[in-house]
C-alpha atoms as a PDB file:
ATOM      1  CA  UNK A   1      25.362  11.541   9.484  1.00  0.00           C
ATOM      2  CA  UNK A   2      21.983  12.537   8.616  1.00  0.00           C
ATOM      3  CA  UNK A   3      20.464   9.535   7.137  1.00  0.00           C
ATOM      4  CA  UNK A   4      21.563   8.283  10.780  1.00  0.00           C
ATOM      5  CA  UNK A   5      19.881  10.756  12.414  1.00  0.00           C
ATOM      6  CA  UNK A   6      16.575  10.481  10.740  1.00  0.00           C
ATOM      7  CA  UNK A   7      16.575   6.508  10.827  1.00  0.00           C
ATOM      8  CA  UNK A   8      16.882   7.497  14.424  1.00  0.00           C
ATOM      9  CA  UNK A   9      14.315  10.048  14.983  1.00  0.00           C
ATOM     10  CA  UNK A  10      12.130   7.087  12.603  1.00  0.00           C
ATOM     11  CA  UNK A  11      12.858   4.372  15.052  1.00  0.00           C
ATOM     12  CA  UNK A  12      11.899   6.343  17.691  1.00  0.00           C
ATOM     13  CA  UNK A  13       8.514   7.461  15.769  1.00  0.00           C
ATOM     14  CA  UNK A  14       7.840   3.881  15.249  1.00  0.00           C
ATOM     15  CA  UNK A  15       8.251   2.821  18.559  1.00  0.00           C
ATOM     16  CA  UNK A  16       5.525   5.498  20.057  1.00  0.00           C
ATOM     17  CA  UNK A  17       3.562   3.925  17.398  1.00  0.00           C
ATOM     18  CA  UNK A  18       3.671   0.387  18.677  1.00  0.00           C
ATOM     19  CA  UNK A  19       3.092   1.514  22.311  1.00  0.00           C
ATOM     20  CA  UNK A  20       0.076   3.419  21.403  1.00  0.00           C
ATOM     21  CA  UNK A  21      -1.440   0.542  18.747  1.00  0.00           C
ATOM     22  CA  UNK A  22      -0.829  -1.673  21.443  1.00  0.00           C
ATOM     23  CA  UNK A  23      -3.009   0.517  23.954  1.00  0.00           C
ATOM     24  CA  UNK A  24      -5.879  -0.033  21.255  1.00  0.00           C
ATOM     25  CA  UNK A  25      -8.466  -3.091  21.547  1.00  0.00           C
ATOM     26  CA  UNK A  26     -11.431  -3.610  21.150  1.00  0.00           C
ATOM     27  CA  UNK A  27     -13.826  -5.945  22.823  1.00  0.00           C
ATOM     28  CA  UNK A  28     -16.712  -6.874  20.879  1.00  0.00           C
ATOM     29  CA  UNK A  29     -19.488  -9.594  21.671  1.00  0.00           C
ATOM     30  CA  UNK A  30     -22.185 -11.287  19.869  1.00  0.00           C
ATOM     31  CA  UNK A  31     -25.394 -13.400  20.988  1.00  0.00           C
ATOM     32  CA  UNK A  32     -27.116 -15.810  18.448  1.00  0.00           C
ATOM     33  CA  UNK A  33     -29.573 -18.487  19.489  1.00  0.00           C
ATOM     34  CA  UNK A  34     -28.443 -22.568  18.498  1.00  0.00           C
ATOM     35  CA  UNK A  35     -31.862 -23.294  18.501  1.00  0.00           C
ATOM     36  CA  UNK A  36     -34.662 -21.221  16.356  1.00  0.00           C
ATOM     37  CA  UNK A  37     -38.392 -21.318  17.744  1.00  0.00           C
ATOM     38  CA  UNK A  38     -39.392 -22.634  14.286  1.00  0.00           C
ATOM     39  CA  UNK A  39     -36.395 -25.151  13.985  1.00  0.00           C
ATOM     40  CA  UNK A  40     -38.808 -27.834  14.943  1.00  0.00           C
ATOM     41  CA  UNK A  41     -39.779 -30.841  12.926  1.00  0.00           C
ATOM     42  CA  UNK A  42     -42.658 -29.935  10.553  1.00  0.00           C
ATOM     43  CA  UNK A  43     -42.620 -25.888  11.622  1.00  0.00           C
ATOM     44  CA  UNK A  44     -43.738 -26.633  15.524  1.00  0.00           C
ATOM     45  CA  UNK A  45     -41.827 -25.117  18.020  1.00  0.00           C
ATOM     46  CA  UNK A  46     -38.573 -26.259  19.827  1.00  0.00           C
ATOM     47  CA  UNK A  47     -38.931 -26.111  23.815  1.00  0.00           C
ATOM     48  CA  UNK A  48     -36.908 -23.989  26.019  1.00  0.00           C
ATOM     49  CA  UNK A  49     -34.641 -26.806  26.431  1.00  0.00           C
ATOM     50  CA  UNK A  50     -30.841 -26.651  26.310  1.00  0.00           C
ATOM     51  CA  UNK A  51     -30.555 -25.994  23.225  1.00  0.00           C
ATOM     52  CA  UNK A  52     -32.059 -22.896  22.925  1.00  0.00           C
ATOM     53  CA  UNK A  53     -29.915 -21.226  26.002  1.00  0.00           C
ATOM     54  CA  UNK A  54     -27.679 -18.260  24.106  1.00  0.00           C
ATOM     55  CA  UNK A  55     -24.293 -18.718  22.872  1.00  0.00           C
ATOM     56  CA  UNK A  56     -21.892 -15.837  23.616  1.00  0.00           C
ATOM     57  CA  UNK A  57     -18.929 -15.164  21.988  1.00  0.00           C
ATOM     58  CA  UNK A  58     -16.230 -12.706  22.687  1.00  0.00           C
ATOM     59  CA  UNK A  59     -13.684 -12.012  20.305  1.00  0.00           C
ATOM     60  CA  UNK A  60     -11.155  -9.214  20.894  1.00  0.00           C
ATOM     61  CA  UNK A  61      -9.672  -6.602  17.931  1.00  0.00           C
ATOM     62  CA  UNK A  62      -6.605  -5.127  17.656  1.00  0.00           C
ATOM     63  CA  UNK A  63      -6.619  -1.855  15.350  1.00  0.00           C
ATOM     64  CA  UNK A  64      -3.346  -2.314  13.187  1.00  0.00           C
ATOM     65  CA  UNK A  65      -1.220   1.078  13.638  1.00  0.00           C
ATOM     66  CA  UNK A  66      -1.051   2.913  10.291  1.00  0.00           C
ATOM     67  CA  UNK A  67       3.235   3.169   8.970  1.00  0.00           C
ATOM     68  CA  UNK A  68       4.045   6.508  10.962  1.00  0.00           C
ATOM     69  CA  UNK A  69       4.474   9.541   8.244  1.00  0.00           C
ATOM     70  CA  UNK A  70       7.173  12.367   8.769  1.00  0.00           C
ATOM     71  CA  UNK A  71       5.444  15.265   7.569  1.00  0.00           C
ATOM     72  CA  UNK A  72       8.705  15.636   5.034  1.00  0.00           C
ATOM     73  CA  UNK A  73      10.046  15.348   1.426  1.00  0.00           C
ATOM     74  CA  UNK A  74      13.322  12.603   0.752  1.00  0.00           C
ATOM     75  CA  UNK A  75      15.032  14.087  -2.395  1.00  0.00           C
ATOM     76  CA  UNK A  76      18.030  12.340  -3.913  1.00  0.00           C
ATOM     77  CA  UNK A  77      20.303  12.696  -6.688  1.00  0.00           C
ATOM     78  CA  UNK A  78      21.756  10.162  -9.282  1.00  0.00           C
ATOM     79  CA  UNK A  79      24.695  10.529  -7.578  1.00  0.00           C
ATOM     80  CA  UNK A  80      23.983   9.804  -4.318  1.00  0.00           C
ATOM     81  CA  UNK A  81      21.422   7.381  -5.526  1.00  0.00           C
ATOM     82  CA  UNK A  82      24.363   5.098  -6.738  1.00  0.00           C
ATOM     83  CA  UNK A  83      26.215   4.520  -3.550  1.00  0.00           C
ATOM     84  CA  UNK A  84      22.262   4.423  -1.514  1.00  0.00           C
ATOM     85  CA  UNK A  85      21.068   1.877  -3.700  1.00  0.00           C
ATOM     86  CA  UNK A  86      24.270  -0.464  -2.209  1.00  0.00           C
ATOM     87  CA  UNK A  87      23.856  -3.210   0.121  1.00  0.00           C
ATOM     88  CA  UNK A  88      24.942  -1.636   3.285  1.00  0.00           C
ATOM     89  CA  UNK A  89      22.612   1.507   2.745  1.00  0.00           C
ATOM     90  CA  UNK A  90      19.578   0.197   0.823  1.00  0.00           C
ATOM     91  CA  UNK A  91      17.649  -1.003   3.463  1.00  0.00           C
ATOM     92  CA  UNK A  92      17.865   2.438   5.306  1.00  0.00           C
ATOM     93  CA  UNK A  93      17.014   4.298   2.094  1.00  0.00           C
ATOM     94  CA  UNK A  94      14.010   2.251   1.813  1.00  0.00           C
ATOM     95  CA  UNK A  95      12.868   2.742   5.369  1.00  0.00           C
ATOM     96  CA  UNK A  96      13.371   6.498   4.942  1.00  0.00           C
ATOM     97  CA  UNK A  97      11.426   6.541   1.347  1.00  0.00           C
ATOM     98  CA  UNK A  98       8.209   4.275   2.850  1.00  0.00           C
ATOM     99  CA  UNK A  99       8.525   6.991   6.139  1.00  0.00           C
ATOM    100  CA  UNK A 100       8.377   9.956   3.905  1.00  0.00           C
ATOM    101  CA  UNK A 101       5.720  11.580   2.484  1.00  0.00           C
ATOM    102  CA  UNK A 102       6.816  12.521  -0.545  1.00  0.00           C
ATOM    103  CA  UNK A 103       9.993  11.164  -2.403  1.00  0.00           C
ATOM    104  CA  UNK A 104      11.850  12.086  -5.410  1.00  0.00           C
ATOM    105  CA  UNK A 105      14.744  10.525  -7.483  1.00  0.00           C
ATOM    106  CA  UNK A 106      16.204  13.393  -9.902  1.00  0.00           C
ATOM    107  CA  UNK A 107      18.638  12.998 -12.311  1.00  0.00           C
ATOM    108  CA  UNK A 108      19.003   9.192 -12.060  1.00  0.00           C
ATOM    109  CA  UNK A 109      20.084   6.690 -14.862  1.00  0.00           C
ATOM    110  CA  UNK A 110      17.743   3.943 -15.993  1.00  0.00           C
ATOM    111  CA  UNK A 111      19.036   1.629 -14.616  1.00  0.00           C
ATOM    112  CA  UNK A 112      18.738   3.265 -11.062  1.00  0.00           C
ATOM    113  CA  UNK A 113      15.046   4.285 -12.296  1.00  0.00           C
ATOM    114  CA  UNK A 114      14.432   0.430 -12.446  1.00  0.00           C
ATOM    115  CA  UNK A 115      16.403  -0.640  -9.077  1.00  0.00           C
ATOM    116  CA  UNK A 116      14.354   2.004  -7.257  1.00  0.00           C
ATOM    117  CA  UNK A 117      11.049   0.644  -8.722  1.00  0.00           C
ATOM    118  CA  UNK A 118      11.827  -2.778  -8.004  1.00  0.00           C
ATOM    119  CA  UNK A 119      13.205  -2.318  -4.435  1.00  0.00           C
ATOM    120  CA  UNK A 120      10.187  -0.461  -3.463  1.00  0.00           C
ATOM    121  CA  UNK A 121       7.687  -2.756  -4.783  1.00  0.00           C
ATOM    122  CA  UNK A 122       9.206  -5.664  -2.672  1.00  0.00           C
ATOM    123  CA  UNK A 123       9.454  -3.390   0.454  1.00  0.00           C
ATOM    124  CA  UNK A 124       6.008  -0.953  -0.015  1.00  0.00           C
ATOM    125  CA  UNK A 125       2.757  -2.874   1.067  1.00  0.00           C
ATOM    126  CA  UNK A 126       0.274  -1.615  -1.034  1.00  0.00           C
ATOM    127  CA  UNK A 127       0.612  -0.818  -5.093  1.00  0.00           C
ATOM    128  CA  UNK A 128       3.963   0.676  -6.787  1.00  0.00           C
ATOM    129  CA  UNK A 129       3.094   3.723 -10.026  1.00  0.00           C
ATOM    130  CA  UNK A 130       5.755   4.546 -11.944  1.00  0.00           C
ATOM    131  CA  UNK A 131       5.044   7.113 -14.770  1.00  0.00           C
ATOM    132  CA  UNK A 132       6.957   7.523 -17.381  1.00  0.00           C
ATOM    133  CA  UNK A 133       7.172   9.393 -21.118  1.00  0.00           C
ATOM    134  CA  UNK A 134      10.024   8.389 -22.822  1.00  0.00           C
ATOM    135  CA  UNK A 135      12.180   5.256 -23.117  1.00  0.00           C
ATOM    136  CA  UNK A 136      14.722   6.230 -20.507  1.00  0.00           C
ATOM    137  CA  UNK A 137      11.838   5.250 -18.469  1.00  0.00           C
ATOM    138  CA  UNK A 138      10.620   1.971 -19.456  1.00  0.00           C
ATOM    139  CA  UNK A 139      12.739  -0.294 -17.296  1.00  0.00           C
ATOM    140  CA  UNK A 140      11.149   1.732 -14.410  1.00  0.00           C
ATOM    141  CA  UNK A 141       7.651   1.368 -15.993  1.00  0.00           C
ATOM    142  CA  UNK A 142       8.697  -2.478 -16.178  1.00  0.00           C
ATOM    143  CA  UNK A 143       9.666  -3.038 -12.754  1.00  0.00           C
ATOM    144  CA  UNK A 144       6.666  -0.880 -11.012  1.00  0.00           C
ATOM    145  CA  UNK A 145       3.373  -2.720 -10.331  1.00  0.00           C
ATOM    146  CA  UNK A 146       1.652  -0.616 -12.076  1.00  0.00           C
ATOM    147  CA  UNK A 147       3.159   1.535 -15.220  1.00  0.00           C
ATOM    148  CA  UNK A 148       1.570   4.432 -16.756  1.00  0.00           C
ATOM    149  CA  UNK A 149       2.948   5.742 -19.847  1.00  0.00           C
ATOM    150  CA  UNK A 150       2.821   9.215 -21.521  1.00  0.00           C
ATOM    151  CA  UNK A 151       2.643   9.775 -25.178  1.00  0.00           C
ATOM    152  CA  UNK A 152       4.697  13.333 -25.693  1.00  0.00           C
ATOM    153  CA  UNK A 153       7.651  14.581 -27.052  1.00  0.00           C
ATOM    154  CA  UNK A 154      10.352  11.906 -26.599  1.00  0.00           C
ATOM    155  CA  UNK A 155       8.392   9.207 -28.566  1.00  0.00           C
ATOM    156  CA  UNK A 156       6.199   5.742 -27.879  1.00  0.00           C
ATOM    157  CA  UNK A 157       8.631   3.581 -26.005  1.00  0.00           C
ATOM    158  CA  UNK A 158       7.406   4.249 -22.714  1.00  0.00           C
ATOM    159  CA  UNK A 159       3.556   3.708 -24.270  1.00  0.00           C
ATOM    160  CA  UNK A 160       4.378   0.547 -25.339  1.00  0.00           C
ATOM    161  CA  UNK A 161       5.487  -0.684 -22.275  1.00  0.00           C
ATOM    162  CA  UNK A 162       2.643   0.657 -19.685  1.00  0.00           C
ATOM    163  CA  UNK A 163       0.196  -0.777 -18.581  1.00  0.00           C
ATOM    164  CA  UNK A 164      -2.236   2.411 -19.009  1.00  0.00           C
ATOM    165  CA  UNK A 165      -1.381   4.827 -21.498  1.00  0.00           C
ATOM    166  CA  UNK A 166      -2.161   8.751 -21.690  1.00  0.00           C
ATOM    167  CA  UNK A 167      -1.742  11.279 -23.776  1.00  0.00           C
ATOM    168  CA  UNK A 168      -1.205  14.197 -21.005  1.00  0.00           C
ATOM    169  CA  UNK A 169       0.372  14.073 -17.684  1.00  0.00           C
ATOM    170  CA  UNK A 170      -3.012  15.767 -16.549  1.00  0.00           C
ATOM    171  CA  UNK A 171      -5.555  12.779 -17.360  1.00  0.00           C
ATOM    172  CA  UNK A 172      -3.661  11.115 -14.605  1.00  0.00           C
ATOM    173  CA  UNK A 173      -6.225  12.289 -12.106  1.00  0.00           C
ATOM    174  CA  UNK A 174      -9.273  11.109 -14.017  1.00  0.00           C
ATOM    175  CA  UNK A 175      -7.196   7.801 -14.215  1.00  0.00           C
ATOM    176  CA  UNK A 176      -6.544   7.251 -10.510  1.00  0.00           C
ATOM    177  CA  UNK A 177      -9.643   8.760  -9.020  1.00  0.00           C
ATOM    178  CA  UNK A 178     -12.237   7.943 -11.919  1.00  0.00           C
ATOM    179  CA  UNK A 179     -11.327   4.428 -13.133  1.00  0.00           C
ATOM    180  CA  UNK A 180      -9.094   3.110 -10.329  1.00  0.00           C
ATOM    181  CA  UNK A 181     -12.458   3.711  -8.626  1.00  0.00           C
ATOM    182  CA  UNK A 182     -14.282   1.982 -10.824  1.00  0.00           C
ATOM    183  CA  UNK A 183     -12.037  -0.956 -10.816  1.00  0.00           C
ATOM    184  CA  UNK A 184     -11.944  -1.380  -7.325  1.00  0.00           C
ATOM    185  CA  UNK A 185     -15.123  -1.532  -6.832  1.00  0.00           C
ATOM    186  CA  UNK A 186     -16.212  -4.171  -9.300  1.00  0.00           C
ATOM    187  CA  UNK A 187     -13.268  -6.121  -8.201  1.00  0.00           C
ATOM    188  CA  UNK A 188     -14.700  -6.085  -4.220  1.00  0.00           C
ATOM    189  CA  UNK A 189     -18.105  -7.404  -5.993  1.00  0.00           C
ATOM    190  CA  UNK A 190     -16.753 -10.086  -7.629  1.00  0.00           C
ATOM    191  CA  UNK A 191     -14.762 -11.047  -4.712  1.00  0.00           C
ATOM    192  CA  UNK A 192     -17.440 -10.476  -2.526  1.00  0.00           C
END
């Protein structure tokens, strides 16, 4: 009763979005000239003929609307996790979880770890992180896009399956904000 009533009060979130992305557009034009005074065969000028009348173009923007964000947490046990993760009930779970602001899975099996990876990299638009340290975790680390071990207490397995490995939970930051940085921007140059 209420999952219901927040995939409700979501709907209704996301349709005041819509209404209010579909308000904004934006109408932009440009002038550029067909015809450049020294376009002319051997540098001499082009007359004021019809090529050189202005072309204007108007092309109109629409501003996509940003996934609306409840300003809450979704926690969910292993147990509950196994009959949300079902067929009838996944699709819901996932809407909640991308809605959310926060989200956290306690007490879940591997195996759930990995189904709950994997479902929200095919739903989430942008990049999946899982984090793991031990090998409980390294379906999840598997499934994620992107899988960040931590060398501690419970052994190498989850290490050995990351793509980034770190020896304290802390360096995380440094990771994200430092060389994720780094890496995005040299990847927008090359594409660029």
């Amino acid at each position: 009763a209420q999952m219901d009533a927040a995939v409700a009060a979501l709907d209704a979130a996301e349709r005041e979005e819509e209404e209010a992305a579909a308000a904004t557009t934006a109408a932009t034009t440009s002038t550029r000239r067909a015809c450049w005074p020294w376009a002319g065969r051997g540098g001499r000028r082009v007359g004021a003929g019809p090529l050189a009348t202005p072309i204007t173009t108007t092309t109109t923007t629409t501003t996509p609307a940003p996934p609306p964000r409840s300003p809450t947490a979704l926690v969910v046990e292993g147990s509950a996790l196994a009959v949300l993760l079902e067929p009838p009930h996944a699709p819901r779970l996932l809407r909640l979880a991308l809605a959310a602001q926060a989200v956290i899975f306690c007490r879940a099996s591997p195996l759930q770890k990995a189904q709950v990876a994997r479902a929200l990299r095919k739903a989430a638009v942008g990049v999946t992180l899982a984090i793991g340290d031990g090998a409980n975790d390294v379906g999840m680390i598997q499934a994620a896009g992107v899988g960040v071990g931590i060398a501690g207490n419970e052994g190498i397995q989850a290490v050995m399956a990351a793509d980034f490995a770190l020896a304290q939970f802390r360096y995380l930051a440094d990771l994200l904000l430092v060389h994720g940085h780094w890496s995005y921007r040299r990847i927008a140059l090359v594409i660029w």
